[in-house]
Protein backbone atom coordinates (compact mmCIF):
# COMPACT_ATOMS: atom_id res chain seq x y z
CA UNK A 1 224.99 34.94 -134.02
CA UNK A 2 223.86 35.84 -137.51
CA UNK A 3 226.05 33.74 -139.87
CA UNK A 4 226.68 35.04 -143.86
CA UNK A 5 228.28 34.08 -147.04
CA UNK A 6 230.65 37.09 -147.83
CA UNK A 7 231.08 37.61 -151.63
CA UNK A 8 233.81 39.62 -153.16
CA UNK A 9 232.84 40.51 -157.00
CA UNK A 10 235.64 41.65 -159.18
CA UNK A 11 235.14 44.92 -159.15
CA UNK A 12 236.29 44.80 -155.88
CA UNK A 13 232.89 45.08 -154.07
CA UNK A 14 232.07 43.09 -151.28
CA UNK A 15 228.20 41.77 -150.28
CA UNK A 16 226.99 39.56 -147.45
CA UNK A 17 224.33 36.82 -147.96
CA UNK A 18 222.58 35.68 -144.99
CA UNK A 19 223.59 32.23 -144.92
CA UNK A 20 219.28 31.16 -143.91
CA UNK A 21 218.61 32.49 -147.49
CA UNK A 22 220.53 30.07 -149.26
CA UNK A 23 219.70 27.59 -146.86
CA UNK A 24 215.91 27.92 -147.12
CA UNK A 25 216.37 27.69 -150.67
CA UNK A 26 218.32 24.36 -150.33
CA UNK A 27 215.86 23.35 -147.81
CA UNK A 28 212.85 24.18 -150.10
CA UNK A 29 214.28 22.22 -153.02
CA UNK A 30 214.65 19.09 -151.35
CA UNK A 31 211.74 19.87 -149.60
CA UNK A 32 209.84 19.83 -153.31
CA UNK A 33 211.62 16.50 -154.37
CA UNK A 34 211.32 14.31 -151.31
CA UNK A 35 208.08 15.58 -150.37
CA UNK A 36 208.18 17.09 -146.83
CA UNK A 37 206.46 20.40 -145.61
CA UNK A 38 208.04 23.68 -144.66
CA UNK A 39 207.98 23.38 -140.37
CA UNK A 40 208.06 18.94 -139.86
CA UNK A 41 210.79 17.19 -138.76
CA UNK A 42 212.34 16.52 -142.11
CA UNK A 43 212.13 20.37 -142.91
CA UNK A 44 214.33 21.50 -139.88
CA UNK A 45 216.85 18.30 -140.20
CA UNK A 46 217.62 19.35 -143.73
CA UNK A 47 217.75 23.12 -142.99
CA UNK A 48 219.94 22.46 -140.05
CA UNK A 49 222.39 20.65 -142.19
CA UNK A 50 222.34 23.27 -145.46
CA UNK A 51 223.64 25.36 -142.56
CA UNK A 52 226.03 23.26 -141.10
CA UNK A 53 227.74 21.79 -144.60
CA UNK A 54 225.91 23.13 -147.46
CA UNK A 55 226.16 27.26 -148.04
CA UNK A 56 229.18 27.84 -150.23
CA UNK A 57 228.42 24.83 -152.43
CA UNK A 58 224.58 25.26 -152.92
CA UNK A 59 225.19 28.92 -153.38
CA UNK A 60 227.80 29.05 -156.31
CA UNK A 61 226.38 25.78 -157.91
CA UNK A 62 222.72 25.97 -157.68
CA UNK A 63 221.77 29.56 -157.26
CA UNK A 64 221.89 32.64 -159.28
CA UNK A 65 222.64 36.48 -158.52
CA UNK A 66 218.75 37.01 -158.88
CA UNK A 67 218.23 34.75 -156.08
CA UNK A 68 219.90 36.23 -153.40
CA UNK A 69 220.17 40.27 -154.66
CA UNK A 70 217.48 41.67 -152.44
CA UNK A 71 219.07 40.13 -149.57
CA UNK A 72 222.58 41.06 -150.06
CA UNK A 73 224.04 43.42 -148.15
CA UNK A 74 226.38 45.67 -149.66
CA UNK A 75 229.20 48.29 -149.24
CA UNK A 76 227.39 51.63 -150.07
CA UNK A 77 228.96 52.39 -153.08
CA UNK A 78 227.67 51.42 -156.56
CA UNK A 79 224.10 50.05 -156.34
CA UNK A 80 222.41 48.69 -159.70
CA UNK A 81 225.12 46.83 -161.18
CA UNK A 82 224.19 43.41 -162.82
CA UNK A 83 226.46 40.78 -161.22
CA UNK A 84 224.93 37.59 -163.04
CA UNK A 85 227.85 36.67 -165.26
CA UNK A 86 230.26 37.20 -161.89
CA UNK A 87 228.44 35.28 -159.45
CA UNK A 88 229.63 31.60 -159.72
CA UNK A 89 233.74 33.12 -160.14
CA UNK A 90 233.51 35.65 -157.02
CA UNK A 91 235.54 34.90 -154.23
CA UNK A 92 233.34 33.94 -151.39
CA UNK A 93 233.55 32.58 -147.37
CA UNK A 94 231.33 32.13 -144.32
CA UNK A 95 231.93 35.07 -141.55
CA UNK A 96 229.80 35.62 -138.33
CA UNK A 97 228.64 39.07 -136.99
């Protein structure tokens, strides 16, 4: 079951995040502090729980529109607008497929 973060911008338009973005980008920034590789033990433990507890709070505090754009998925409707000023105030929640 793929698992995403569903953000709602102002405007009233409505993208989903796959939540394994935002947690390999968790995963890879702890991953660069504490010094374990992409694929040991260490790596899976921490991506496992950036699934579990981590995706709203990682994504709104410590990631930018940039980050996750070109995986968004998006209502069809207005395509290049620049959502970096919205991102951290959108209303957002976890929803399966």
């Amino acid at each position: 079951m793929n698992k995403f973060l569903r953000i709602e911008f102002p405007n009233g338009k409505v993208y989903l995040i796959p939540t394994e973005v935002i947690a390999e980008h968790r995963t890879s920034y702890y991953s660069d502090l504490d010094g374990f590789e992409r694929g040991s033990s260490e790596w899976d433990q921490e991506f496992e729980h950036s699934m579990k507890y981590e995706i709203e709070d990682w994504a709104m505090n410590n990631m930018d529109w940039i980050d996750v754009k070109y995986f968004a998925i998006e209502d069809p409707v207005k395509k290049d607008q620049d959502y970096s000023k919205e991102w951290c105030n959108c209303k957002h929640s976890i929803i399966s497929n």
